[in-house]
N, C-alpha and C. Protein backbone atom coordinates (compact mmCIF):
# COMPACT_ATOMS: atom_id res chain seq x y z
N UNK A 1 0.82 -1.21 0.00
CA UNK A 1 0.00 0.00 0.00
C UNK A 1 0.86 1.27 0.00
N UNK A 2 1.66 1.15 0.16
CA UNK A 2 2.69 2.21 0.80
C UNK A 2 3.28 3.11 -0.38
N UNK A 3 3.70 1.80 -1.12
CA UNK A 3 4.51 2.17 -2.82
C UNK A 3 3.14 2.30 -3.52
N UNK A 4 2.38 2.23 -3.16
CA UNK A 4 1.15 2.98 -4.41
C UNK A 4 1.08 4.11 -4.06
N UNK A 5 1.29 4.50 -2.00
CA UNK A 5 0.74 6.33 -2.55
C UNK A 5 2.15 6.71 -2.99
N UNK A 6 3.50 6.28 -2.57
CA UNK A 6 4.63 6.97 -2.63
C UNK A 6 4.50 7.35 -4.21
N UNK A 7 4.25 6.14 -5.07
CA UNK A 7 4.30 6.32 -6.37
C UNK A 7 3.10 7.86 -6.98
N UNK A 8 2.17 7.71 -5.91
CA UNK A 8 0.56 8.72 -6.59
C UNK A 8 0.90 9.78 -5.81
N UNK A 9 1.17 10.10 -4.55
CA UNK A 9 1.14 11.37 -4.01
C UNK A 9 2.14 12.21 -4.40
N UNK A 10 1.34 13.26 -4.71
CA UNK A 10 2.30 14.95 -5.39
C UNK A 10 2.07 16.05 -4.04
N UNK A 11 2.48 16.91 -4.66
CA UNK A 11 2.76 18.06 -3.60
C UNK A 11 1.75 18.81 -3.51
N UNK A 12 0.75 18.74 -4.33
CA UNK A 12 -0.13 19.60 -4.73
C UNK A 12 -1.32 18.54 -3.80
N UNK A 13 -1.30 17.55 -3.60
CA UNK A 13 -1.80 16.44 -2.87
C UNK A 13 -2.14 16.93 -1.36
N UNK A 14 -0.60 17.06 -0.95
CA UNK A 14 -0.31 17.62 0.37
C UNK A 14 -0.97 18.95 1.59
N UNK A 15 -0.68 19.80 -0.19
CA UNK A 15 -1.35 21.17 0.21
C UNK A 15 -2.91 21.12 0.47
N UNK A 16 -3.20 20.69 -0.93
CA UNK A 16 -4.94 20.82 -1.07
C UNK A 16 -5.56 19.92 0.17
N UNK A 17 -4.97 18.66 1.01
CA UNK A 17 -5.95 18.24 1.75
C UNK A 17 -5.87 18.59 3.18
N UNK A 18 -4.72 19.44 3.27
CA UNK A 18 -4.29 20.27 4.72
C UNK A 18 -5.25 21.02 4.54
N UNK A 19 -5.01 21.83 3.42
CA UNK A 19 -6.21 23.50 3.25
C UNK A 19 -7.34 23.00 3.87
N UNK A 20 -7.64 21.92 2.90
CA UNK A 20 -9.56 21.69 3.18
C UNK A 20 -9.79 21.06 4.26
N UNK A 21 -8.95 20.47 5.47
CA UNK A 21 -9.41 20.19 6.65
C UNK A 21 -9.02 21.06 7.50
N UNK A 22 -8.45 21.93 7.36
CA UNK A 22 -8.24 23.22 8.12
C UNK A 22 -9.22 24.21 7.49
N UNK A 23 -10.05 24.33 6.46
CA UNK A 23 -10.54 25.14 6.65
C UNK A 23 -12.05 24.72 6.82
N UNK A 24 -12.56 23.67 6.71
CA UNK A 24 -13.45 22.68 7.38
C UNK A 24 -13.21 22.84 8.73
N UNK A 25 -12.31 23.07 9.78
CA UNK A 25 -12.40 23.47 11.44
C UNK A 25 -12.26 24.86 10.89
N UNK A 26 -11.66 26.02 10.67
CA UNK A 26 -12.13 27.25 10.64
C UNK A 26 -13.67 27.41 10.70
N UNK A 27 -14.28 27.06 9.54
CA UNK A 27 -15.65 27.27 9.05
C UNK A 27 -16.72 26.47 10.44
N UNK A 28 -16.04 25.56 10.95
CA UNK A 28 -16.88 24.97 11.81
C UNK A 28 -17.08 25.55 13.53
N UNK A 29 -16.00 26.27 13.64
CA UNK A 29 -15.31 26.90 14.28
C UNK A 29 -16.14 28.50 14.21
N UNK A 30 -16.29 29.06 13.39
CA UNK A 30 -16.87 30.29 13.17
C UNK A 30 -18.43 30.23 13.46
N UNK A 31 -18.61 29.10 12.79
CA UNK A 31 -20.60 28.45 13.32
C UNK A 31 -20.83 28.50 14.78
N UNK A 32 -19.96 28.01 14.54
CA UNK A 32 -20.40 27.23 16.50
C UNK A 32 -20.49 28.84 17.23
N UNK A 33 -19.06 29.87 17.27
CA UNK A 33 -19.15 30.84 17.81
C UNK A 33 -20.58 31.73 17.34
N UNK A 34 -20.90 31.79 16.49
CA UNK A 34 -22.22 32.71 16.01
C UNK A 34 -23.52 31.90 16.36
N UNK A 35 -23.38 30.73 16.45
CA UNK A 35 -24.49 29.81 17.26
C UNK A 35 -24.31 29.97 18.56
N UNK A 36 -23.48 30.28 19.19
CA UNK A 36 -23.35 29.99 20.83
C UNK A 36 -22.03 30.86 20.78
N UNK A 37 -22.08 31.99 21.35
CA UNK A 37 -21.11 32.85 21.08
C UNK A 37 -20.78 33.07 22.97
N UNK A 38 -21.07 32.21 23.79
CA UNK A 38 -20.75 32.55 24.68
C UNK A 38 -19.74 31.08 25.49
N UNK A 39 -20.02 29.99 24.55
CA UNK A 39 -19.68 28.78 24.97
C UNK A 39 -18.10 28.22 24.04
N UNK A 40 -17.44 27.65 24.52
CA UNK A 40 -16.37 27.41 24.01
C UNK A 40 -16.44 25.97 23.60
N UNK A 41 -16.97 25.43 22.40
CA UNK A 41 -17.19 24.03 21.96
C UNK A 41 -16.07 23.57 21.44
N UNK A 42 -15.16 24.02 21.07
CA UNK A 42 -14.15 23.14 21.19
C UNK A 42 -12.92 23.24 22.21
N UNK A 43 -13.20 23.50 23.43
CA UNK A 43 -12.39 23.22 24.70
C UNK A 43 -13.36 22.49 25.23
N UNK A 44 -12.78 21.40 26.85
CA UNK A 44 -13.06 20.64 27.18
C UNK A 44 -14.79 21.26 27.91
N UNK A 45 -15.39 20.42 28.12
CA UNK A 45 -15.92 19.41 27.99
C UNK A 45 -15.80 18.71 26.53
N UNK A 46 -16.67 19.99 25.27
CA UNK A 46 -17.04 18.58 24.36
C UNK A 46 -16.20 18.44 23.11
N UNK A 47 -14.58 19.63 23.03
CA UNK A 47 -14.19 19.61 22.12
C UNK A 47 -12.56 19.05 22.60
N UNK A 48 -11.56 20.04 22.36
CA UNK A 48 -10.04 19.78 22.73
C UNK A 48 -10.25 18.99 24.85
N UNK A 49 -10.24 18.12 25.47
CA UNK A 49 -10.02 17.85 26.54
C UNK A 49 -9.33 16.74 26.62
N UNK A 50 -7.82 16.50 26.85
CA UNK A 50 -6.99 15.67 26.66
C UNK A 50 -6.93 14.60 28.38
N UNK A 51 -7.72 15.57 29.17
CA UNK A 51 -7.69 14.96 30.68
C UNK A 51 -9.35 14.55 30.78
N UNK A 52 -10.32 14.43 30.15
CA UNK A 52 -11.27 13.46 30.06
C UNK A 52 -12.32 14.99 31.02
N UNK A 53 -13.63 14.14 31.31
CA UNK A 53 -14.16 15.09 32.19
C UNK A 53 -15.08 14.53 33.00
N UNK A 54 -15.82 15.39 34.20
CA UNK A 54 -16.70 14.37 35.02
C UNK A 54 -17.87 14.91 34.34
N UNK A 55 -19.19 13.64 35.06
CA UNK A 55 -20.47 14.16 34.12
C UNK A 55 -20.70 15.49 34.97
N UNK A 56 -20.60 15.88 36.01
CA UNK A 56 -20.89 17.24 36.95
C UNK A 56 -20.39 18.37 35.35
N UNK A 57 -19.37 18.45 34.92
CA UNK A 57 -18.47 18.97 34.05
C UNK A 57 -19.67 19.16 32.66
N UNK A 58 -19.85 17.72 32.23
CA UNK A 58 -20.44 17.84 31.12
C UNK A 58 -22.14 18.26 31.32
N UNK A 59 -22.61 17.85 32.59
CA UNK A 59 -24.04 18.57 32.78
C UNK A 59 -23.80 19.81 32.71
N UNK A 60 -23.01 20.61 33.51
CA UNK A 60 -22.94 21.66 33.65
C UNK A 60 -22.74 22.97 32.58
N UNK A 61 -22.13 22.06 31.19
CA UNK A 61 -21.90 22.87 29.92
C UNK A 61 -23.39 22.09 29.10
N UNK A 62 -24.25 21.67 29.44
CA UNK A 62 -25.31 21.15 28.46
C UNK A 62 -26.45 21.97 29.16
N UNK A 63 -26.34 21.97 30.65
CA UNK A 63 -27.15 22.87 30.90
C UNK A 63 -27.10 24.07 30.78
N UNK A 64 -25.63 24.80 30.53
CA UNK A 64 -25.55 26.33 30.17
C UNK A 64 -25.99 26.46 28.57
N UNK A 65 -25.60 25.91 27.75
CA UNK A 65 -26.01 26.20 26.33
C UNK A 65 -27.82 26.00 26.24
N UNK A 66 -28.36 25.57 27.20
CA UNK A 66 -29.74 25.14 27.07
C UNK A 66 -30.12 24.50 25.65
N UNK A 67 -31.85 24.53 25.64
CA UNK A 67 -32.29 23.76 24.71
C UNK A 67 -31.85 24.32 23.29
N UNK A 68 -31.69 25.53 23.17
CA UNK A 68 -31.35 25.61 21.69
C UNK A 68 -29.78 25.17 21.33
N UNK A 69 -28.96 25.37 22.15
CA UNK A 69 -28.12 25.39 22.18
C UNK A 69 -27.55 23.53 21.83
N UNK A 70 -28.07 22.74 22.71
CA UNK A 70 -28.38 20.74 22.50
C UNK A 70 -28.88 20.84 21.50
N UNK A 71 -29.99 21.33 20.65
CA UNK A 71 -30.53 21.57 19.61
C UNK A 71 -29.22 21.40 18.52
N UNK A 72 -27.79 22.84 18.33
CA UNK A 72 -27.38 23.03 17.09
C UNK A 72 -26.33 21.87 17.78
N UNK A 73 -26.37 21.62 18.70
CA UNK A 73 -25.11 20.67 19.20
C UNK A 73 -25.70 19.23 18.22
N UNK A 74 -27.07 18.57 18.28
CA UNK A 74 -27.30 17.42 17.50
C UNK A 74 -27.36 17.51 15.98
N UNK A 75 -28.13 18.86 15.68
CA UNK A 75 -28.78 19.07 14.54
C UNK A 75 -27.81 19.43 13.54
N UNK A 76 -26.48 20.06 14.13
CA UNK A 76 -25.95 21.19 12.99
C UNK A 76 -24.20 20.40 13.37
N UNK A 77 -24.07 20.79 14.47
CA UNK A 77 -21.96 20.51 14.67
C UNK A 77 -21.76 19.02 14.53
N UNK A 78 -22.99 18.45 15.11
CA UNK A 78 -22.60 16.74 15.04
C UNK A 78 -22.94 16.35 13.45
N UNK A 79 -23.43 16.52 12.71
CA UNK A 79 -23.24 16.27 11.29
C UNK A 79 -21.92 17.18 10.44
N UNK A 80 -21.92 18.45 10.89
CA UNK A 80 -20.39 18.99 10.41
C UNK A 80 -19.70 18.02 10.86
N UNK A 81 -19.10 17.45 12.28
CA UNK A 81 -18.35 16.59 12.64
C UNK A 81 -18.15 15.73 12.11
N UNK A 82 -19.00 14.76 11.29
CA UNK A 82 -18.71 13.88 10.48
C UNK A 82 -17.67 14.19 9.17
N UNK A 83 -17.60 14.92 9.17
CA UNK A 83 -16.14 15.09 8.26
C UNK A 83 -15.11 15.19 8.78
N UNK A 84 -15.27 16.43 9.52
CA UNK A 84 -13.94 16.22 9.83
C UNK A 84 -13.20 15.62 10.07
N UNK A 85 -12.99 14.64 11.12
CA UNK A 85 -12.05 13.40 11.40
C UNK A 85 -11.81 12.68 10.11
N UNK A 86 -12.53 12.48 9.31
CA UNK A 86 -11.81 12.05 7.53
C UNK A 86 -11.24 13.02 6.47
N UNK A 87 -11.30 14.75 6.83
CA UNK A 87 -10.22 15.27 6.12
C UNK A 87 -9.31 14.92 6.71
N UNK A 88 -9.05 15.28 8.63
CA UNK A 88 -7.90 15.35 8.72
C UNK A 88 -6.77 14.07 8.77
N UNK A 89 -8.14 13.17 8.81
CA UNK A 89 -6.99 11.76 8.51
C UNK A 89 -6.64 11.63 6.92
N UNK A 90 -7.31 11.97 6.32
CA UNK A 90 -6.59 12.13 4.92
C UNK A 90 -5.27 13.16 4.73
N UNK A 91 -5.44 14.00 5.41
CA UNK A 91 -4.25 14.80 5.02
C UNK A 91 -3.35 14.81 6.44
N UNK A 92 -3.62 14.14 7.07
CA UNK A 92 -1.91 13.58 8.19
C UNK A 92 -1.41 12.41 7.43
N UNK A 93 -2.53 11.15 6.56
CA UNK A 93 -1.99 10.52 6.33
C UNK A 93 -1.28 10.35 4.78
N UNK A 94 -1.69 11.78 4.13
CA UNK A 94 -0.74 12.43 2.93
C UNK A 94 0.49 13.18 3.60
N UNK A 95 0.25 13.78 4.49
CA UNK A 95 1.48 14.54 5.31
C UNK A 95 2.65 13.15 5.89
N UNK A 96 2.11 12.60 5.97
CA UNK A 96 3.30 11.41 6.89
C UNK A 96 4.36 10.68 5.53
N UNK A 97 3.26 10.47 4.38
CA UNK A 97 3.76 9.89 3.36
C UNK A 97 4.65 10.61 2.64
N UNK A 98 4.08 11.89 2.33
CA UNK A 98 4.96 12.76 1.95
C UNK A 98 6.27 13.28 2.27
N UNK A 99 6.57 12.64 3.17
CA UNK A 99 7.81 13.40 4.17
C UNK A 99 8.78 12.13 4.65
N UNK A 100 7.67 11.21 4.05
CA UNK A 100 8.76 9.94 4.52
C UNK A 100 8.53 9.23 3.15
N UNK A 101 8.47 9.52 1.75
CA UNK A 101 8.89 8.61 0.55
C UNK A 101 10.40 8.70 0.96
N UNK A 102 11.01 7.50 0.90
CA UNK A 102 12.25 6.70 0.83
C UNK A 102 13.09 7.59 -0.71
N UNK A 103 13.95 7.48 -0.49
CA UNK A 103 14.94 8.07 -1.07
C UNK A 103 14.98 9.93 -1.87
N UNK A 104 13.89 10.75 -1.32
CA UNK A 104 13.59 11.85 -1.83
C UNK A 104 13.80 12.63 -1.08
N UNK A 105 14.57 14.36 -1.81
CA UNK A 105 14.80 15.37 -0.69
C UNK A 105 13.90 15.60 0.54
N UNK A 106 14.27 16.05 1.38
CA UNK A 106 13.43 16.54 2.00
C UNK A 106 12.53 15.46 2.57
N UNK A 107 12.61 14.33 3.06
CA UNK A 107 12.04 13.80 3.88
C UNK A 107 12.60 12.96 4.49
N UNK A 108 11.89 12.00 5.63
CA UNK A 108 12.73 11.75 6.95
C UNK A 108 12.88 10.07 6.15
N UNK A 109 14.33 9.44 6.45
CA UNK A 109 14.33 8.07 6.05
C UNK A 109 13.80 7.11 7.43
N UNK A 110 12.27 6.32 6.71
CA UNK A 110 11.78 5.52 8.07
C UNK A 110 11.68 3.95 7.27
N UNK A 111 11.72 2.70 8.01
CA UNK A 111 11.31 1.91 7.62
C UNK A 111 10.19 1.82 7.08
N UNK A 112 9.92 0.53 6.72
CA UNK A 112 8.26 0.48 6.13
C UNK A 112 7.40 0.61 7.53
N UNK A 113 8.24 -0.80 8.74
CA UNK A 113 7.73 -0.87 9.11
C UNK A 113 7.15 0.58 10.60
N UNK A 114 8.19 1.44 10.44
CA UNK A 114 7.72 2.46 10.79
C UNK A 114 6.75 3.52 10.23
N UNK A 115 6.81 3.54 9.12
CA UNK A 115 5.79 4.28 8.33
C UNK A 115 4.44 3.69 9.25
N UNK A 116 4.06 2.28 8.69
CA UNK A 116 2.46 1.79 9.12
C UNK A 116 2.68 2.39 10.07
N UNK A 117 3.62 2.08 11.76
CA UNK A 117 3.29 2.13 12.59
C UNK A 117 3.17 3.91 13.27
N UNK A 118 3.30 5.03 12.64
CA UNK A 118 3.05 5.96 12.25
C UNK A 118 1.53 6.53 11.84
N UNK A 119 1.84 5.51 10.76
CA UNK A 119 0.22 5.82 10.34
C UNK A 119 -1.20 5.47 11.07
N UNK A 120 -0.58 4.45 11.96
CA UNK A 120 -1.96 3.91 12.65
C UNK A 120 -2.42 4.94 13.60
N UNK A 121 -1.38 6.07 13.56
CA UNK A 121 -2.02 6.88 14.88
C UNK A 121 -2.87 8.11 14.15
N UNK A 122 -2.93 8.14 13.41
CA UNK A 122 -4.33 9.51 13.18
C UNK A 122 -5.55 8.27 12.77
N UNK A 123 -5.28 7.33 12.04
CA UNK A 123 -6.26 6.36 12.11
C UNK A 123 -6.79 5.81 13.50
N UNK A 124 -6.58 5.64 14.44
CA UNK A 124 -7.00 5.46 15.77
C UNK A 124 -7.70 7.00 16.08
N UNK A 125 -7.15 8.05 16.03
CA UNK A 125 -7.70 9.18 16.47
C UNK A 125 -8.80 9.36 15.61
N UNK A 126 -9.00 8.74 14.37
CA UNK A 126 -10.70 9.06 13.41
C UNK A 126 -11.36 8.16 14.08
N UNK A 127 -11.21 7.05 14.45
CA UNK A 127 -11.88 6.06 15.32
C UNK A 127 -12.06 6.56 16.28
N UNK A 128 -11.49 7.06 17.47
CA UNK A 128 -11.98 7.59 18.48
C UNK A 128 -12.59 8.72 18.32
N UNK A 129 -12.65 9.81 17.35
CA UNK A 129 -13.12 10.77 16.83
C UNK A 129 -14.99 10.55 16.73
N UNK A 130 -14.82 9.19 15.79
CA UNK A 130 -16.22 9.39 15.57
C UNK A 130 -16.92 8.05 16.79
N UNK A 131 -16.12 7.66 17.50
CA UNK A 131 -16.63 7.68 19.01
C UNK A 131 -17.04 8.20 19.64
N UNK A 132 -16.67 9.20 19.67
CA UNK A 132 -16.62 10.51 20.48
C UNK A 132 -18.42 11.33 20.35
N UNK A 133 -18.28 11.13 18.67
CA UNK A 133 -19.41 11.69 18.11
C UNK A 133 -20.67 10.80 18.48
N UNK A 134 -20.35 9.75 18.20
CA UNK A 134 -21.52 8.77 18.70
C UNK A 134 -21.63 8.75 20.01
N UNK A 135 -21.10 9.28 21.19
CA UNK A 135 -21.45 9.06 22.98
C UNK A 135 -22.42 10.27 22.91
N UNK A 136 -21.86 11.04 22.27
CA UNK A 136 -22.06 13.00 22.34
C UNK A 136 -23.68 12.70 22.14
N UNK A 137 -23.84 12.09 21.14
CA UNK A 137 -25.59 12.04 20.51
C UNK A 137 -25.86 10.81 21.51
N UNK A 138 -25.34 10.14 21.69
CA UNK A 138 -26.15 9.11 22.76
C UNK A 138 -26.46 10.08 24.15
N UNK A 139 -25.55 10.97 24.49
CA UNK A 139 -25.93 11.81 25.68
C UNK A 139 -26.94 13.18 25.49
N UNK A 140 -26.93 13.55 24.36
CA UNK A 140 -28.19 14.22 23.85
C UNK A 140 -29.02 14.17 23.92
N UNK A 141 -29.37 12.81 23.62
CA UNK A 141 -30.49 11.54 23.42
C UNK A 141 -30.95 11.75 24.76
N UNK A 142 -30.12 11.31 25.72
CA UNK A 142 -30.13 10.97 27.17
C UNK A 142 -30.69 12.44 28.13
N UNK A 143 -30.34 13.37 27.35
CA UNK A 143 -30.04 14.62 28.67
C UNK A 143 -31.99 14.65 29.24
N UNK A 144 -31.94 14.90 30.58
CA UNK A 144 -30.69 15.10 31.38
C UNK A 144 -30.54 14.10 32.09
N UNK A 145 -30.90 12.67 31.61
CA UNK A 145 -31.07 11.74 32.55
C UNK A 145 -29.48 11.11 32.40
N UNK A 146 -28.51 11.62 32.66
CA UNK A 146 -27.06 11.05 31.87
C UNK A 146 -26.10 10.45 32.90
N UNK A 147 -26.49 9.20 32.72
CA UNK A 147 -26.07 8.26 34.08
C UNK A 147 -24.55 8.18 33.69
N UNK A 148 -23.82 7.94 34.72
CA UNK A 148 -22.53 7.67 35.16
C UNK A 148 -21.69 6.92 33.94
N UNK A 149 -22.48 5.79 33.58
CA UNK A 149 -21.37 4.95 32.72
C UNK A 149 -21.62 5.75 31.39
N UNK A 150 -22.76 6.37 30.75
CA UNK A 150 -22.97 6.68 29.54
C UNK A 150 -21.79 8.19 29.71
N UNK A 151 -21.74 8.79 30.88
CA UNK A 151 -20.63 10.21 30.91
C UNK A 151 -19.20 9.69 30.90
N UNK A 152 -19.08 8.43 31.94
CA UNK A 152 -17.60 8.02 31.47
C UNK A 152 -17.14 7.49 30.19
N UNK A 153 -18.23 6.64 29.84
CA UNK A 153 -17.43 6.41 28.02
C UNK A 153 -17.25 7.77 26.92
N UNK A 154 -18.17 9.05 27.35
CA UNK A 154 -17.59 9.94 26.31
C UNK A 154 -16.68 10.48 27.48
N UNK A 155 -16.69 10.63 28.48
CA UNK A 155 -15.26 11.73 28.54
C UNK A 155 -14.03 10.73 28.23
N UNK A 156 -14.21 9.00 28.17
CA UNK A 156 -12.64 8.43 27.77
C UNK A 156 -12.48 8.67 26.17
N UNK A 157 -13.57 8.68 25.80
CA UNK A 157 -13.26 8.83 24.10
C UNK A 157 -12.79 10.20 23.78
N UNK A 158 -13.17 11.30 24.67
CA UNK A 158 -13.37 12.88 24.22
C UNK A 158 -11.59 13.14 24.46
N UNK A 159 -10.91 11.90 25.79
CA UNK A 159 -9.79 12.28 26.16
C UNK A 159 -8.79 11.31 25.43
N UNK A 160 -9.32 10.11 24.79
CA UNK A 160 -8.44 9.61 23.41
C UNK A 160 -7.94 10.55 22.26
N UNK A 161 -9.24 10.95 21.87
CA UNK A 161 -9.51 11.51 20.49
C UNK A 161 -8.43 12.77 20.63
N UNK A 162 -8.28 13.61 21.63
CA UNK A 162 -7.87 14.77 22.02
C UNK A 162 -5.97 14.62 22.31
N UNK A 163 -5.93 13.75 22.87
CA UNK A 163 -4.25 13.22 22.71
C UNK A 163 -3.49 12.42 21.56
N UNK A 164 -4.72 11.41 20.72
CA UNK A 164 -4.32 11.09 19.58
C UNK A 164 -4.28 12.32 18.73
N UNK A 165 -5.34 12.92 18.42
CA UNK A 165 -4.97 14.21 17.65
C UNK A 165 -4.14 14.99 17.81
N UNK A 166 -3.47 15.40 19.10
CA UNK A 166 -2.26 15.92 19.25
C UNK A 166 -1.11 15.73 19.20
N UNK A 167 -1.40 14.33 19.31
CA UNK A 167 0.13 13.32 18.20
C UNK A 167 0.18 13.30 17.39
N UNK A 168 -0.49 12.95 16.38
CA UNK A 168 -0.90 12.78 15.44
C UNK A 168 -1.00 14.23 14.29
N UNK A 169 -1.04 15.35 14.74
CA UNK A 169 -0.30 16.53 14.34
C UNK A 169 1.14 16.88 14.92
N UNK A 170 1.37 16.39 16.16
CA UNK A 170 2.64 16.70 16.33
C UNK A 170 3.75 15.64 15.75
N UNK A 171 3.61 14.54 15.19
CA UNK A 171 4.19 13.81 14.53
C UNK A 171 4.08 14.23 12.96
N UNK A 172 3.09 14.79 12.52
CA UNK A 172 3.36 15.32 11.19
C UNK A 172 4.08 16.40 10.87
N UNK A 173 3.83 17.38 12.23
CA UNK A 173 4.81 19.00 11.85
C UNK A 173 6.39 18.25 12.20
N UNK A 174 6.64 16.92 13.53
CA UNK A 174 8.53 16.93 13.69
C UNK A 174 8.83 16.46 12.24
N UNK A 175 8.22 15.33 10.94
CA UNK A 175 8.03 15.20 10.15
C UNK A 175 8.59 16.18 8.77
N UNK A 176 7.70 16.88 8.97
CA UNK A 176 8.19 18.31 8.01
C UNK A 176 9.34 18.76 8.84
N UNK A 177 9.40 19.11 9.66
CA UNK A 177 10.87 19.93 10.19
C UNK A 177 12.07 19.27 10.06
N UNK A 178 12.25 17.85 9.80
CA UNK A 178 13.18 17.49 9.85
C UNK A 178 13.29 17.00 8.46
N UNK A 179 12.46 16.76 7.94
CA UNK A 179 11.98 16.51 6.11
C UNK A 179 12.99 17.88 5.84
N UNK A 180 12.07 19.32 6.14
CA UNK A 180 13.04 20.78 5.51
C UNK A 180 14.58 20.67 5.90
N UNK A 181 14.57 20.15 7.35
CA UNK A 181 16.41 20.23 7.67
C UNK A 181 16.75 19.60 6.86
N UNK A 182 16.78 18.43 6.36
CA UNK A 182 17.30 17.70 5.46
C UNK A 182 17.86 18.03 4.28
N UNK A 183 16.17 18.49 4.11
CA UNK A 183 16.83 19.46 1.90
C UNK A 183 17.22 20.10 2.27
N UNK A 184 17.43 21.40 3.62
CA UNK A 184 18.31 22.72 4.03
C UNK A 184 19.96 21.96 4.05
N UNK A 185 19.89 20.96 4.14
CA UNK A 185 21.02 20.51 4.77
C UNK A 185 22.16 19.52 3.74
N UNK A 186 21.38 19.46 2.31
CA UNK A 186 21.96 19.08 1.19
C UNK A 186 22.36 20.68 0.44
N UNK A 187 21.71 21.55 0.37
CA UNK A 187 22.20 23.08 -0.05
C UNK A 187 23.35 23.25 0.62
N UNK A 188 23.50 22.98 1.93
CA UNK A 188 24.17 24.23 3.05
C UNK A 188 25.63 22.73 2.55
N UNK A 189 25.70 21.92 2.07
CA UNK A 189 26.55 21.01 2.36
C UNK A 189 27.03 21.17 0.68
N UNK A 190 26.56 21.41 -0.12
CA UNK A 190 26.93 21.69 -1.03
C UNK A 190 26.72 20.13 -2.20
N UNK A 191 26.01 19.30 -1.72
CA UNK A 191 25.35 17.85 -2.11
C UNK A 191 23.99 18.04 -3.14
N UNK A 192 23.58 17.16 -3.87
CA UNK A 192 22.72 17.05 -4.54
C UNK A 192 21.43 16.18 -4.91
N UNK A 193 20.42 16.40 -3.78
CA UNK A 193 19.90 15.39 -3.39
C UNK A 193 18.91 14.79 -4.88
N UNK A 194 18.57 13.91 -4.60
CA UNK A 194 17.99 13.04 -5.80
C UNK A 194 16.69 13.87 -6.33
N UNK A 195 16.44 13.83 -7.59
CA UNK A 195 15.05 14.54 -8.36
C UNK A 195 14.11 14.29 -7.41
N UNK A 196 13.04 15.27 -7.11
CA UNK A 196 11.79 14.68 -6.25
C UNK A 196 10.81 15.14 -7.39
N UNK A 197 9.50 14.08 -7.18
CA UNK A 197 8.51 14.83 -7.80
C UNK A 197 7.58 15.92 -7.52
N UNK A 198 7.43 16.72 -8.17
CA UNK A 198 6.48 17.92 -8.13
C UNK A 198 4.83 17.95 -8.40
């Protein structure tokens, strides 16, 4: 699988699927604030919380947004949500490839078998991602009757999803940085690293 994208992925690959899942959280990001301009949906409770949360925590932000507010939370962000976690695993897992094709400037030399094991981590974080999404609407479903075990399985998923994703970008930017040192480092050496494709 590996030598099919090395062989298919271009640079133009790279760019275009970063843009569109970054600007898929911009755009989703701008909603939410003009829908609920007083609530912070993607900090913890139901968005970025890498330390999980109690249900006291998550009642307490379902009861401040009230009914309209559970309303755009089922009706409107939890169907945006469904994308997202598949741009951005598409474009970490063009970003990882890109930076680690085997013998080309500018990227990091990894085994194969490091590549997969690389790659499995934004793939675990779309899995827990749309975990995450499925507790969220099961507790929707639920409010306010939101017993103990149904609050602990989303705050463990809300606190997977939230540390895999932060690996899982922070393994793609050490990636590029050491991908650029590299080609910086065939210039500055006065070497000529092999044709890459464009």
């Amino acid at each position: 699988m590996l030598a099919v994208f090395d062989r298919h992925v271009r640079h133009w690959h790279l760019v275009a699927a970063n843009a569109v899942a970054l600007t898929w959280f911009v755009a989703m990001t701008v909603v939410s604030r003009l829908a609920l301009p007083d609530v912070a949906l993607f900090r913890c409770p139901v968005g970025f919380c890498a330390g999980g949360y109690t249900r006291e925590e998550l009642r307490g932000t379902l009861d401040l947004i009230g009914e309209d507010g559970r309303e755009y939370l089922r009706d409107t962000l939890l169907p945006l949500d469904l994308a997202l976690p598949a741009l951005l695993l598409v474009a970490l897992v063009i970003s990882y490839v890109w930076f680690s094709r085997p013998g080309e400037p500018g990227t990091v030399a990894l085994s194969a078998g490091a590549r997969y094991g690389l790659l499995a981590v934004p793939v675990l974080y779309a899995i827990a991602d749309y975990g995450e999404n499925w507790a969220v609407a099961r507790l929707l479903d639920a409010y306010p009757a939101i017993d103990d075990a149904l609050a602990g399985r989303a705050s463990f998923l809300t606190a997977c999803k939230s540390q895999l994703v932060a690996l899982s970008i922070g393994i793609a930017g050490a990636l590029a940085v050491v991908g650029w040192g590299s080609a910086h480092g065939y210039r500055r050496n006065g070497d000529h690293p092999p044709s890459g494709r464009r």
